[in-house]
N, C-alpha and C. Protein backbone atom coordinates (compact mmCIF):
# COMPACT_ATOMS: atom_id res chain seq x y z
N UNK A 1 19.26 41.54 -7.62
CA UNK A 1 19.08 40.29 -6.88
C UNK A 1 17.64 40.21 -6.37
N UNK A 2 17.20 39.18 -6.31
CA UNK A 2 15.72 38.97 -5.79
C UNK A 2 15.08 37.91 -5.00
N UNK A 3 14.51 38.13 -3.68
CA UNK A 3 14.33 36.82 -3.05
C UNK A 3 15.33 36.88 -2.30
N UNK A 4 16.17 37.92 -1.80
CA UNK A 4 17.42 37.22 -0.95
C UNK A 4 17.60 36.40 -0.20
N UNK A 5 16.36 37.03 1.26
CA UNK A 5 15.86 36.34 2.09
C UNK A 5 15.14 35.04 1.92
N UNK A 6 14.61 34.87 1.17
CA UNK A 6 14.36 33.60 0.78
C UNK A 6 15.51 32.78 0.42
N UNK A 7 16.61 33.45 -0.46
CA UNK A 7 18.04 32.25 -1.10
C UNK A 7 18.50 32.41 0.53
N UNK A 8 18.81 32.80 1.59
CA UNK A 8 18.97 32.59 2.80
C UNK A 8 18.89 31.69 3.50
N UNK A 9 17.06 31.65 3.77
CA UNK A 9 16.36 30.23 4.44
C UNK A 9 16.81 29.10 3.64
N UNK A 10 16.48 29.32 2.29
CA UNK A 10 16.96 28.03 1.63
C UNK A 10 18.57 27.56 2.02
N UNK A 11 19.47 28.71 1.80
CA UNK A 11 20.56 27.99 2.26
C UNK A 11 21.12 27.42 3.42
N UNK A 12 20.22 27.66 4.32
CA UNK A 12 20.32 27.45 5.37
C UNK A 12 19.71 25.81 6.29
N UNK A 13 18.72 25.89 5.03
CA UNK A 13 18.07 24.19 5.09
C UNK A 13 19.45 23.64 4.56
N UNK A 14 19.68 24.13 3.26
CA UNK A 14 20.54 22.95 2.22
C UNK A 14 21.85 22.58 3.52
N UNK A 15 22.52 23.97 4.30
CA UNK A 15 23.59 23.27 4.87
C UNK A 15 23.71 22.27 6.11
N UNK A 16 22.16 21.90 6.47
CA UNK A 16 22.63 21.42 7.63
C UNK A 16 22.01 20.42 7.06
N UNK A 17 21.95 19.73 5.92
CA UNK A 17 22.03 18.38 5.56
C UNK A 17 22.96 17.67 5.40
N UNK A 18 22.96 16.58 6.21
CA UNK A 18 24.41 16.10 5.76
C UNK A 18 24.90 15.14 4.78
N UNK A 19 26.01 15.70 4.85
CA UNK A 19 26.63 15.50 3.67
C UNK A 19 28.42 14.94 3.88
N UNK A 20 29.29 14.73 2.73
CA UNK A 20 30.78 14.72 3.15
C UNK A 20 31.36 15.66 3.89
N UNK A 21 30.92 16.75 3.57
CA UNK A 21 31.72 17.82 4.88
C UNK A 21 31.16 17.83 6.01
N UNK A 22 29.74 17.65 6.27
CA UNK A 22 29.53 17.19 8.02
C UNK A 22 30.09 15.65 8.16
N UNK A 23 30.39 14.46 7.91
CA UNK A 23 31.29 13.50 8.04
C UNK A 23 32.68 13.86 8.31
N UNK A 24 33.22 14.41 7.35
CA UNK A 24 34.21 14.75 7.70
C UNK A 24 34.52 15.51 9.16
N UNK A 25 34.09 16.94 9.32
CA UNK A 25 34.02 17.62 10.51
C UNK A 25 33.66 16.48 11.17
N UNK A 26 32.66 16.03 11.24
CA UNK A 26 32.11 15.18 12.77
C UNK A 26 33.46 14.12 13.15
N UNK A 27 34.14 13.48 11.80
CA UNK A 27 35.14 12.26 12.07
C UNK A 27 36.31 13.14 13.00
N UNK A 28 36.72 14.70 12.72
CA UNK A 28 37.68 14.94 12.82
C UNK A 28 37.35 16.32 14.32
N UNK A 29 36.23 16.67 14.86
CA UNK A 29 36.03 17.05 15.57
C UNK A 29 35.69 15.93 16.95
N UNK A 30 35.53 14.61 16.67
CA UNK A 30 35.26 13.79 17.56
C UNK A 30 36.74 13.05 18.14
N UNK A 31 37.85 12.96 16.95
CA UNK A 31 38.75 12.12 17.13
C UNK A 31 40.03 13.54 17.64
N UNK A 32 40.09 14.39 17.43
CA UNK A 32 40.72 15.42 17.67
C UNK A 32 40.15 16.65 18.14
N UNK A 33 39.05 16.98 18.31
CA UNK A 33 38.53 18.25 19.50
C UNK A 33 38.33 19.01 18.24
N UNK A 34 37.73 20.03 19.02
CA UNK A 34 37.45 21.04 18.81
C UNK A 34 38.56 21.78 17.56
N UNK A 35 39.62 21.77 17.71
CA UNK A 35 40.43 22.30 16.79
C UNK A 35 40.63 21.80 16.01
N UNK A 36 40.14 20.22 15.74
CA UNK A 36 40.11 19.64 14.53
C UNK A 36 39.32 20.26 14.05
N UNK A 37 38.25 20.05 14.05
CA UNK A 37 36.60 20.70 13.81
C UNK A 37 36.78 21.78 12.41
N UNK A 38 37.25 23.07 13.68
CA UNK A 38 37.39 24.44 13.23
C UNK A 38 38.57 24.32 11.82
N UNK A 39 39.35 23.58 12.41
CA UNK A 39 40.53 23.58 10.65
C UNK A 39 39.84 22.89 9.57
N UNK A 40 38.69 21.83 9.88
CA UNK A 40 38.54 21.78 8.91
C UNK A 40 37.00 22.36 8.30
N UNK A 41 36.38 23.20 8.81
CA UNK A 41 36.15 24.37 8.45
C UNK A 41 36.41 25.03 7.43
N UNK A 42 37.41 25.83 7.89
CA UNK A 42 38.05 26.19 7.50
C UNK A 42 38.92 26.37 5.80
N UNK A 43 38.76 24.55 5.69
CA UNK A 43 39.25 24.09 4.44
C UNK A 43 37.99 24.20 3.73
N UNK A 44 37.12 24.23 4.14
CA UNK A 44 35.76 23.45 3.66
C UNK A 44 35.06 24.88 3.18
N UNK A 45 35.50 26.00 3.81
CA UNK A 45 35.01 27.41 3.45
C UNK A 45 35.99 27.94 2.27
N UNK A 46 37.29 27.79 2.44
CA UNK A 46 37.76 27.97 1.33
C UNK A 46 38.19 27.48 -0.02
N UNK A 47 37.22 26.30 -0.08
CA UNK A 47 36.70 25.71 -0.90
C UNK A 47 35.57 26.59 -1.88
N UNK A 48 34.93 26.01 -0.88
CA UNK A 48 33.40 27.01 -1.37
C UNK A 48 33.72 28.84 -1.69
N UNK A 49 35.06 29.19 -1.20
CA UNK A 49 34.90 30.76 -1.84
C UNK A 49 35.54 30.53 -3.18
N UNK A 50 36.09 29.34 -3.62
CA UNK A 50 36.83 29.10 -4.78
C UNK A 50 35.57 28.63 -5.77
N UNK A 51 34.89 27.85 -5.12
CA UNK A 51 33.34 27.60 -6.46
C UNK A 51 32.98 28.50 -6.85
N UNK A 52 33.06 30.06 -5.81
CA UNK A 52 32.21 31.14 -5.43
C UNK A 52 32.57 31.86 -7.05
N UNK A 53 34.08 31.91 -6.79
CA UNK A 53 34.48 32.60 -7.80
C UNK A 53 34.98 31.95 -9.07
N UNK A 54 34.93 30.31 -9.08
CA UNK A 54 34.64 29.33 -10.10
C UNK A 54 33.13 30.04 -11.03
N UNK A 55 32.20 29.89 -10.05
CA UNK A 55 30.78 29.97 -10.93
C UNK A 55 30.84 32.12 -11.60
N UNK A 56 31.60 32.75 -10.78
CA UNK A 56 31.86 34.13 -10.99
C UNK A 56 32.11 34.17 -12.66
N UNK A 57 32.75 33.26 -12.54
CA UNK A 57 34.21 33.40 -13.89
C UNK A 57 33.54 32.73 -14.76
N UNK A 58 32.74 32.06 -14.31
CA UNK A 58 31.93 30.21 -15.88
C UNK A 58 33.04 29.80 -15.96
N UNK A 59 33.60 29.18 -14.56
CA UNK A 59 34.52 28.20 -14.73
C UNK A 59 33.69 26.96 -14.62
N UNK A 60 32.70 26.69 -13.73
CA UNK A 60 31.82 25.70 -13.54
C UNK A 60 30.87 25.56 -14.59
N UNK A 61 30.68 26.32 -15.32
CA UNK A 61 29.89 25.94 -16.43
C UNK A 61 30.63 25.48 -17.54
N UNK A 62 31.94 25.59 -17.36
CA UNK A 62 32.45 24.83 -18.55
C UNK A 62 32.57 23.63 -18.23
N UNK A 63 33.09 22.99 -16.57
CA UNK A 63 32.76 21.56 -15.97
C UNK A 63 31.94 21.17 -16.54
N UNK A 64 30.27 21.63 -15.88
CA UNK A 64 29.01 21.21 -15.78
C UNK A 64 28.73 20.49 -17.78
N UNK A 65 29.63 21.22 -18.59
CA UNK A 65 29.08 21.21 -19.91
C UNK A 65 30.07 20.15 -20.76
N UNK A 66 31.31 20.05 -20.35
CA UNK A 66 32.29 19.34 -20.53
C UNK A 66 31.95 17.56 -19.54
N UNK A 67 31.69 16.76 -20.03
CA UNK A 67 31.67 15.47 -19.64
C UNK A 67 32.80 14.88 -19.08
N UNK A 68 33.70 15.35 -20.02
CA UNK A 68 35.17 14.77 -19.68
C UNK A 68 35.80 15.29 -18.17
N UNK A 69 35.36 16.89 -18.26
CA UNK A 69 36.11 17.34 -17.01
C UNK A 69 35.08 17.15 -15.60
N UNK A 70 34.26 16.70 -16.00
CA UNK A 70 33.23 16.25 -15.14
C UNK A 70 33.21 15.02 -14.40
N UNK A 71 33.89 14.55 -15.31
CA UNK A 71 34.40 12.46 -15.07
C UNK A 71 35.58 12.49 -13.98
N UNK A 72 36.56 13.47 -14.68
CA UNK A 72 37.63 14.20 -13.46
C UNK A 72 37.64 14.35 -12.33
N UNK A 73 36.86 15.57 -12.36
CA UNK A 73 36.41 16.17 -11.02
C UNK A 73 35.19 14.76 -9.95
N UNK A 74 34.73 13.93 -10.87
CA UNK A 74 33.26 13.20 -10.22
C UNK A 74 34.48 11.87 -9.55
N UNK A 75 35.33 11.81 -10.55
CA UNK A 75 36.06 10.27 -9.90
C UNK A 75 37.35 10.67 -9.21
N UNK A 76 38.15 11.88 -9.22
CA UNK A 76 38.85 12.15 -8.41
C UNK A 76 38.11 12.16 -7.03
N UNK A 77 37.02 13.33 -6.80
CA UNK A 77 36.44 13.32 -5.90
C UNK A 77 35.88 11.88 -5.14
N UNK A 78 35.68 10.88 -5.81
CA UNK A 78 34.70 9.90 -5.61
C UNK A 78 35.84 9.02 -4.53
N UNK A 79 37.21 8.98 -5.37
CA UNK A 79 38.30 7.88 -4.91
C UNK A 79 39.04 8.88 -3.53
N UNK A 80 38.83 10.26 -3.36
CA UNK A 80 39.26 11.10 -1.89
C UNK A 80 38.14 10.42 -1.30
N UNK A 81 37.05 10.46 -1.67
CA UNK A 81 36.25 9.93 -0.30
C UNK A 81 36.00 8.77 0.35
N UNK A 82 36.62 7.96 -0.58
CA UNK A 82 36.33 6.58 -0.45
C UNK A 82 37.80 6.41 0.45
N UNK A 83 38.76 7.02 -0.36
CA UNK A 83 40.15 7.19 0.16
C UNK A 83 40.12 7.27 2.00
N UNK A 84 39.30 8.78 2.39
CA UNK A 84 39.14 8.99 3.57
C UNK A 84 38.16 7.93 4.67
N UNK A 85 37.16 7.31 3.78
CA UNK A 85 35.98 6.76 4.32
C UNK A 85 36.89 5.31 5.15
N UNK A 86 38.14 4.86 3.99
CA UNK A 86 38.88 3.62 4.33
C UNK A 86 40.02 3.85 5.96
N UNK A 87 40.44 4.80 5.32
CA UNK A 87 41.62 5.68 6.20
C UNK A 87 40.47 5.88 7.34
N UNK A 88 39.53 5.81 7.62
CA UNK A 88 38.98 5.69 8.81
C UNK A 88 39.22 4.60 9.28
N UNK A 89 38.47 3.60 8.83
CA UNK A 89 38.36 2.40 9.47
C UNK A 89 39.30 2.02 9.82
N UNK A 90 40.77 1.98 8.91
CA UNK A 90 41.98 1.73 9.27
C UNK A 90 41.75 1.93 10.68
N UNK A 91 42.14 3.41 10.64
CA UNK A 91 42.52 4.09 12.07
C UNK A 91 41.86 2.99 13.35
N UNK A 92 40.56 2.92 12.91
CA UNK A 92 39.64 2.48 14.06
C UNK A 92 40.26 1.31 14.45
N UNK A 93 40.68 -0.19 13.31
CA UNK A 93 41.06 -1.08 13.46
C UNK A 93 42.12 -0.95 14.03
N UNK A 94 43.40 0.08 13.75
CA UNK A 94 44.24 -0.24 15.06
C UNK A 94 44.13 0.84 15.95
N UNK A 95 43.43 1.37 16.45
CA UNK A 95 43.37 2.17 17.37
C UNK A 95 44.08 1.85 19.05
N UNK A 96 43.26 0.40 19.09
CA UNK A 96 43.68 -0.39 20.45
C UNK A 96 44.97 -0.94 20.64
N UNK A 97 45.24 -0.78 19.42
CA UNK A 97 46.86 -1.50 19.50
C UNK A 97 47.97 -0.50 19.92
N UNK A 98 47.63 1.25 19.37
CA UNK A 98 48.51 2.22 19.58
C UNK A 98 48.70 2.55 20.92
N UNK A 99 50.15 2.99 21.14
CA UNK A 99 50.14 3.14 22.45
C UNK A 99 49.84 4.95 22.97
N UNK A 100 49.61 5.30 23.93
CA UNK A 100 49.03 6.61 24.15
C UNK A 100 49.94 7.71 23.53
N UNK A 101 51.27 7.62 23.63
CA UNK A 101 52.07 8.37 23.18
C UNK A 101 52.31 8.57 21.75
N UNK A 102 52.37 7.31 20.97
CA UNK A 102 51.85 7.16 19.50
C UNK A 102 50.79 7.96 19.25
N UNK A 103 49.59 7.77 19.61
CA UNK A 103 48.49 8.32 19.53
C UNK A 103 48.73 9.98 19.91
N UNK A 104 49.52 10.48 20.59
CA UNK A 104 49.74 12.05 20.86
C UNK A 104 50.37 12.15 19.79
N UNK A 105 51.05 12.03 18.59
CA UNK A 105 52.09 12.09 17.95
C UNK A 105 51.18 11.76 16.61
N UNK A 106 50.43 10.76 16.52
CA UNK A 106 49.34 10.68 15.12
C UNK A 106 48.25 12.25 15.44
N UNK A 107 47.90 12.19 16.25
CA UNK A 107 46.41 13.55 16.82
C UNK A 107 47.41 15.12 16.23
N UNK A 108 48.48 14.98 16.21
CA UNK A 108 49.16 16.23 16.06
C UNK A 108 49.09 16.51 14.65
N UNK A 109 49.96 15.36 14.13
CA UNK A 109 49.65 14.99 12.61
C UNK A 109 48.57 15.28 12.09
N UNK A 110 47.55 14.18 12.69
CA UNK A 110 46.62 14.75 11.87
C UNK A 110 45.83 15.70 12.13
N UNK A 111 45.50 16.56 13.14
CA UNK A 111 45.73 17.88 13.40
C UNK A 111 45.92 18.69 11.82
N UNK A 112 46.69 18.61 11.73
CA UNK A 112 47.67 19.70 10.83
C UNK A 112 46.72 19.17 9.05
N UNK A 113 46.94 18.12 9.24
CA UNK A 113 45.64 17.43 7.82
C UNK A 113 44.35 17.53 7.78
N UNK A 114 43.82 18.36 8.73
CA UNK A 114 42.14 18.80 8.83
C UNK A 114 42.00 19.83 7.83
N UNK A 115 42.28 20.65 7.73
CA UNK A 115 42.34 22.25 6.98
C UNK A 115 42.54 21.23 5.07
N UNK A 116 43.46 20.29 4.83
CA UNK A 116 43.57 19.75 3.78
C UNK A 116 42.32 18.71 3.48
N UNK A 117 41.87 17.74 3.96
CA UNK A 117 40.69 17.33 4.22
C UNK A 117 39.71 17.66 3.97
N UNK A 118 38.88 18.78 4.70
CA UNK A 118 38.12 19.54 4.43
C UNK A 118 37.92 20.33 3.26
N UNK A 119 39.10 20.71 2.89
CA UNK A 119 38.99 21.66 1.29
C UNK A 119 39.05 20.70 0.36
N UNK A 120 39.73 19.30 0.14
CA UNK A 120 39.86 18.38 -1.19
C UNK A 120 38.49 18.13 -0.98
N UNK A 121 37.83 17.54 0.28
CA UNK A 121 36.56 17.18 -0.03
C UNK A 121 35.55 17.96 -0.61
N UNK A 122 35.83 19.17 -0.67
CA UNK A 122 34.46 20.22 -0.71
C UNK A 122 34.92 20.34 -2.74
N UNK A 123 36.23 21.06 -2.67
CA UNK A 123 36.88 21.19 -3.87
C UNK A 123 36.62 20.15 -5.09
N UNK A 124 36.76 18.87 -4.44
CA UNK A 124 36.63 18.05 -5.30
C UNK A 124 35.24 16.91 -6.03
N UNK A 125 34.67 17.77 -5.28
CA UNK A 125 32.95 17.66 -5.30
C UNK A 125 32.54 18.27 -6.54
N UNK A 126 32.43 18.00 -7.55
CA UNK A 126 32.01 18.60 -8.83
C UNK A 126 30.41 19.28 -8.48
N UNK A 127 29.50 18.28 -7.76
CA UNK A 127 27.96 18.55 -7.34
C UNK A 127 27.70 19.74 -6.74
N UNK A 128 29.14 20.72 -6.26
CA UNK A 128 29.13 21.27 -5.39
C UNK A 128 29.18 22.72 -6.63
N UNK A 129 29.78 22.29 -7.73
CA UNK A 129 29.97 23.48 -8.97
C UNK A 129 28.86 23.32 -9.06
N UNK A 130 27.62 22.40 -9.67
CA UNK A 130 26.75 22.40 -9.97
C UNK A 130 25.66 23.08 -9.18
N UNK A 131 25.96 22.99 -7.94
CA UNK A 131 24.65 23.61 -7.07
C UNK A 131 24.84 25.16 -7.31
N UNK A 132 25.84 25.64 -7.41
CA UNK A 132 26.18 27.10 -7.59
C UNK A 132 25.59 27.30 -8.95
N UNK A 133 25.63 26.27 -10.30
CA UNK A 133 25.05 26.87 -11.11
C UNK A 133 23.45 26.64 -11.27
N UNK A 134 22.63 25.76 -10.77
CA UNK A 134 21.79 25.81 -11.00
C UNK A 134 21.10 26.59 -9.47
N UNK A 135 21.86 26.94 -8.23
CA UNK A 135 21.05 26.89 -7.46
C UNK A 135 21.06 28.64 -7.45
N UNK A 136 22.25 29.39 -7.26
CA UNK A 136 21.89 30.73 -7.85
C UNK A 136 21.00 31.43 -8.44
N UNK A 137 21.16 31.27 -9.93
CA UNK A 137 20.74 31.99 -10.84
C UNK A 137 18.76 31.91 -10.54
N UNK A 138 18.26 31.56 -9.93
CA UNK A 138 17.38 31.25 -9.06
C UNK A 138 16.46 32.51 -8.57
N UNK A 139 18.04 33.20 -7.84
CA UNK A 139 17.67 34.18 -7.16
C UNK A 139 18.18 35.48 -8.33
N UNK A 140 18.81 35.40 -9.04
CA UNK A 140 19.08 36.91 -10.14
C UNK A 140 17.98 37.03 -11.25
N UNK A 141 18.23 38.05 -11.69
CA UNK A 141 17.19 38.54 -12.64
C UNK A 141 18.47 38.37 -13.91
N UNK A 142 17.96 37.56 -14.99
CA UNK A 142 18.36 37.40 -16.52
C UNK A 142 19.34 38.34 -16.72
N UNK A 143 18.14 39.39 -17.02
CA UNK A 143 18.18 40.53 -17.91
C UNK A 143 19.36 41.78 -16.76
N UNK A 144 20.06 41.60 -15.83
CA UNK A 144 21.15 42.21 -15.76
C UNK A 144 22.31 41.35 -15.02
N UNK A 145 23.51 42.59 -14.94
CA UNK A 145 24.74 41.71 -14.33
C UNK A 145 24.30 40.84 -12.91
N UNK A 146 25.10 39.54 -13.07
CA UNK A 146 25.10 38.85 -12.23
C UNK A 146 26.01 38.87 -11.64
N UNK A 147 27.18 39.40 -11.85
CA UNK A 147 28.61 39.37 -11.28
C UNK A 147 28.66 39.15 -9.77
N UNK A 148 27.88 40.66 -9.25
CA UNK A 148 28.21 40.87 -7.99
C UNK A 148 26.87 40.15 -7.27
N UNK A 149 25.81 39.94 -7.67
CA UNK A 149 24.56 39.06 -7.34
C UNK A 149 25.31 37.65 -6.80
N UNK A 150 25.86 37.26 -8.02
CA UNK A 150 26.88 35.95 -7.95
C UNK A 150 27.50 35.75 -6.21
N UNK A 151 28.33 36.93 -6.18
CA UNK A 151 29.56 37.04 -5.83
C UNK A 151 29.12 37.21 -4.47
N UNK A 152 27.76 37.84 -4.36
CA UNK A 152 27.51 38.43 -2.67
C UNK A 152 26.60 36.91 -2.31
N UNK A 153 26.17 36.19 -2.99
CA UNK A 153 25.47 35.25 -2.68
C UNK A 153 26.53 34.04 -2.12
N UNK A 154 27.31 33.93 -2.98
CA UNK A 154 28.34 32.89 -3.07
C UNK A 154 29.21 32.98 -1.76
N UNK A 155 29.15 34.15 -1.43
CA UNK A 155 29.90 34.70 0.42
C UNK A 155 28.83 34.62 1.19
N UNK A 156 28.04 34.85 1.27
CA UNK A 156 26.65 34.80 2.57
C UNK A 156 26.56 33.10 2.37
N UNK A 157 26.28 32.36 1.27
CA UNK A 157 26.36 30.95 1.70
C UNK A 157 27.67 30.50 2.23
N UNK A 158 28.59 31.05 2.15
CA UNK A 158 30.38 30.65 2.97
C UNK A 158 29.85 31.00 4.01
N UNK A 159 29.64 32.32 4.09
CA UNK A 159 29.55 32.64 6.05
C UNK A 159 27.93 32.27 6.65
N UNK A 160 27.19 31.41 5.83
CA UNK A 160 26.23 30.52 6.69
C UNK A 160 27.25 29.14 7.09
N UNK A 161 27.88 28.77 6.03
CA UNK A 161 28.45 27.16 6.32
C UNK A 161 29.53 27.55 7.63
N UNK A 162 29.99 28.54 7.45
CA UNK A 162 30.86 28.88 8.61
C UNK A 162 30.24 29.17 9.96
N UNK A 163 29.08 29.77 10.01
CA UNK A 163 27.94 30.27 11.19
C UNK A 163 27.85 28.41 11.82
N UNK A 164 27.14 27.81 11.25
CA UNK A 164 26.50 26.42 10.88
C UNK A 164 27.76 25.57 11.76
N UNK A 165 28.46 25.37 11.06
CA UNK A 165 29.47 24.35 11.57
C UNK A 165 30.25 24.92 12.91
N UNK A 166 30.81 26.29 13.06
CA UNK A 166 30.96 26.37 14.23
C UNK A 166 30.14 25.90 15.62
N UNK A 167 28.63 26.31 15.42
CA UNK A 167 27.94 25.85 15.99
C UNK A 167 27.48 24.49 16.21
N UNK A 168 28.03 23.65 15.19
CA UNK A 168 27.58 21.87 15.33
C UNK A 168 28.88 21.41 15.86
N UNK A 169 30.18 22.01 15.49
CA UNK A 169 31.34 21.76 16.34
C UNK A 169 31.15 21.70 17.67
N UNK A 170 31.21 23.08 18.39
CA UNK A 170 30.62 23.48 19.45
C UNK A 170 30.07 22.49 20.34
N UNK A 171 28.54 22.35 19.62
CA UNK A 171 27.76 21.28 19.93
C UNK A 171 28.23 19.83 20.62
N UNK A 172 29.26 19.11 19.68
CA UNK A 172 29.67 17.79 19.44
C UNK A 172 30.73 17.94 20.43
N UNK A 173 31.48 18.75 20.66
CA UNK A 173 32.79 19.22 21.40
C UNK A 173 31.71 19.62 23.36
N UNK A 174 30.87 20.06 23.43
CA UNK A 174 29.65 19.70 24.63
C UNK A 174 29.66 18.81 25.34
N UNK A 175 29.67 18.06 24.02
CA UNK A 175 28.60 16.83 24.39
C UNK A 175 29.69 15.40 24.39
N UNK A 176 31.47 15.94 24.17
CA UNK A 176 32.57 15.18 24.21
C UNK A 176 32.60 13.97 24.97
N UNK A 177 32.16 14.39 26.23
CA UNK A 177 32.09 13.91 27.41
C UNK A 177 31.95 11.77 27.07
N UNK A 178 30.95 12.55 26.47
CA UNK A 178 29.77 11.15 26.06
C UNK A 178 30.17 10.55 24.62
N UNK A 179 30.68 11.89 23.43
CA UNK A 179 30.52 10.92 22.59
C UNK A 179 32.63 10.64 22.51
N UNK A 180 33.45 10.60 23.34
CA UNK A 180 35.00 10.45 23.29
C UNK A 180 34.87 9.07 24.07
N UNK A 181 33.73 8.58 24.95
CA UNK A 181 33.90 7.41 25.23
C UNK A 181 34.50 6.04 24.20
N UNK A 182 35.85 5.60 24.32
CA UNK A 182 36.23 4.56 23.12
C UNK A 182 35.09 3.63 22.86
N UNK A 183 34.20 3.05 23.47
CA UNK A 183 33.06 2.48 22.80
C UNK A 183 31.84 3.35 21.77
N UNK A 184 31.63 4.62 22.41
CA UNK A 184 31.19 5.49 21.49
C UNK A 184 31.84 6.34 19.93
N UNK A 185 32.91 6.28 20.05
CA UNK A 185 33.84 6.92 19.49
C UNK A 185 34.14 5.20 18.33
N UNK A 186 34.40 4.34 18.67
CA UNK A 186 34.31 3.53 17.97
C UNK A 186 33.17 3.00 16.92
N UNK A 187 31.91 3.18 17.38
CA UNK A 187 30.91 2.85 16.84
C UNK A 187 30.57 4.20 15.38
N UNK A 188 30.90 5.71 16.04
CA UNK A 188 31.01 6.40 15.48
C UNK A 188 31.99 6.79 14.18
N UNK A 189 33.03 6.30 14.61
CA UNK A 189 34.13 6.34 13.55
C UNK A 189 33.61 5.54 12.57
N UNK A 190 33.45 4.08 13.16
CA UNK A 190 32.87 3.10 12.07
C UNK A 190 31.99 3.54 11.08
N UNK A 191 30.72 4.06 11.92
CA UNK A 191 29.70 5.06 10.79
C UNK A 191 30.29 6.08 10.15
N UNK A 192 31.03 6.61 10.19
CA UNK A 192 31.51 8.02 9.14
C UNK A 192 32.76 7.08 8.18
N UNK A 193 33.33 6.40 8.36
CA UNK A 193 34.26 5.71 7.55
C UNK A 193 33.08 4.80 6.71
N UNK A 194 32.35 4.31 6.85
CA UNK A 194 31.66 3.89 6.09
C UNK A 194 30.87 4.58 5.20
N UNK A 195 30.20 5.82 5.83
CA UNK A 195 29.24 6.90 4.96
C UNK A 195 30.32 7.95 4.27
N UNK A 196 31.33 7.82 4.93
CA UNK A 196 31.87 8.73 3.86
C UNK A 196 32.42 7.31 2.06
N UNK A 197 32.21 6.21 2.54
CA UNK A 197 32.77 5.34 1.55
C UNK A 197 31.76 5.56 0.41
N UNK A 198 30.49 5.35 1.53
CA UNK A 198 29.00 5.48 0.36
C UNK A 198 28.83 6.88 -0.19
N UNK A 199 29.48 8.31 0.14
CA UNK A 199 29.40 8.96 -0.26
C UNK A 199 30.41 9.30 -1.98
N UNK A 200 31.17 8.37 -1.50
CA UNK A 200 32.45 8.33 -2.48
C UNK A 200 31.88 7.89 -3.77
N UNK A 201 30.61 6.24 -3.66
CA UNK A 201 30.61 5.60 -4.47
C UNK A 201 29.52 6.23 -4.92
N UNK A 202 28.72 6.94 -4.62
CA UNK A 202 27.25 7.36 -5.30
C UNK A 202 27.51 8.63 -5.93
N UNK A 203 28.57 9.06 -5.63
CA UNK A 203 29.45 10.08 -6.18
C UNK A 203 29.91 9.66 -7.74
N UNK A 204 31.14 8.66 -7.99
CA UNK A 204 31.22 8.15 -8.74
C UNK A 204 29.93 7.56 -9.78
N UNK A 205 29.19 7.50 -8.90
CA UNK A 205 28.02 6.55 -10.08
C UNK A 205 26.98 7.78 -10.75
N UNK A 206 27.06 8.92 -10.17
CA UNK A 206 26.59 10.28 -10.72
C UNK A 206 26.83 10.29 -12.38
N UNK A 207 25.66 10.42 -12.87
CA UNK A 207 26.07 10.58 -14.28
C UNK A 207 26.29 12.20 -15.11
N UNK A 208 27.23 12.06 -15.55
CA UNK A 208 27.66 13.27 -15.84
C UNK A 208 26.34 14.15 -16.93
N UNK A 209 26.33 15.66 -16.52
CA UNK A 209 25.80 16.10 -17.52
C UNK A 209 26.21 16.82 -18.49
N UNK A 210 25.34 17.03 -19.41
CA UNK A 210 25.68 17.47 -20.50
C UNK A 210 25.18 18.83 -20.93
């Protein structure tokens, strides 16, 4: 392996850009606490140990090379996010109408759908096979096994995204105070139901490679 420290810093820029899984976390750490947050985490890490050992195996390189399974993975993924981006707004639109006890009884629910959330979104991100294959091999040398190069890289970027998001959870869960206000919390929802929509569609419009 070579450059570790360097594939490090870099990964460490790449994760705190955001993206569908900080939308997500932020929609579901703002509307449900802190323990939303962390479950979906959670999903979102064991996602990424499944690319880990996707790109291990050249399971992702048969995606990346296959068009067809690429169209799959690009428009399944595309219609979850758009799926979730809508299922926001919903929520938002009747929010005022639910009564508090309703609302204890949806937060539980969906509670329990963070951990699922988080992993379809990450899972179903084809871009996300792709960064493993082109963004790796980066740091290995050709000319020997990559297996475990692969394999130790593919876990230190899990337990940065895991370092990372606990700490922006954290953060957002702080700073509750201010952003759980229903006028804040409204304006906010609105923005992540919408960016996660645009994430859905620029997703979809990704042209597959070859």
């Amino acid at each position: 392996m070579e450059n570790f420290y360097m594939f490090v810093i870099m990964s460490i820029f790449l994760i705190i850009l955001p993206g569908p899984d900080t939308a997500i976390s932020t929609k579901n750490t703002l509307t449900l606490g802190r323990t939303g947050g962390v479950k979906t985490m959670f999903g979102t890490s064991c996602a990424l140990l499944i690319h880990t050992l996707a790109a291990v195996a050249g399971l992702s390189a048969i995606i990346v090379k296959s068009s067809l399974l690429f169209s799959v993975f690009k428009y399944v993924g595309a219609v979850y996010l758009v799926y979730l981006g809508i299922k926001t707004l919903w929520a938002l639109r009747n929010k005022n109408t639910a009564a508090t006890t309703e609302m204890t009884t949806e937060n539980k629910y969906e509670s329990k759908s963070c951990f699922k959330q988080g992993f379809l979104t990450n899972i179903l991100n084809p871009k996300v096979a792709i960064f493993f294959l082109t963004f790796l091999p980066q740091f290995v040398d050709s000319e020997s096994n990559t297996f475990i190069p692969f394999l130790i890289m593919g876990i230190t970027y899990t337990v940065l995204t895991v370092v990372w998001f606990l700490f922006y959870i954290y953060l957002l869960n702080q700073i509750s105070a201010f952003m759980k206000r229903p006028k804040t919390q409204m304006v906010i929802e609105g923005i992540t139901g919408t960016v996660l929509i645009g994430f859905g569609i620029k997703l979809a419009l990704e042209k597959a490679h070859n």
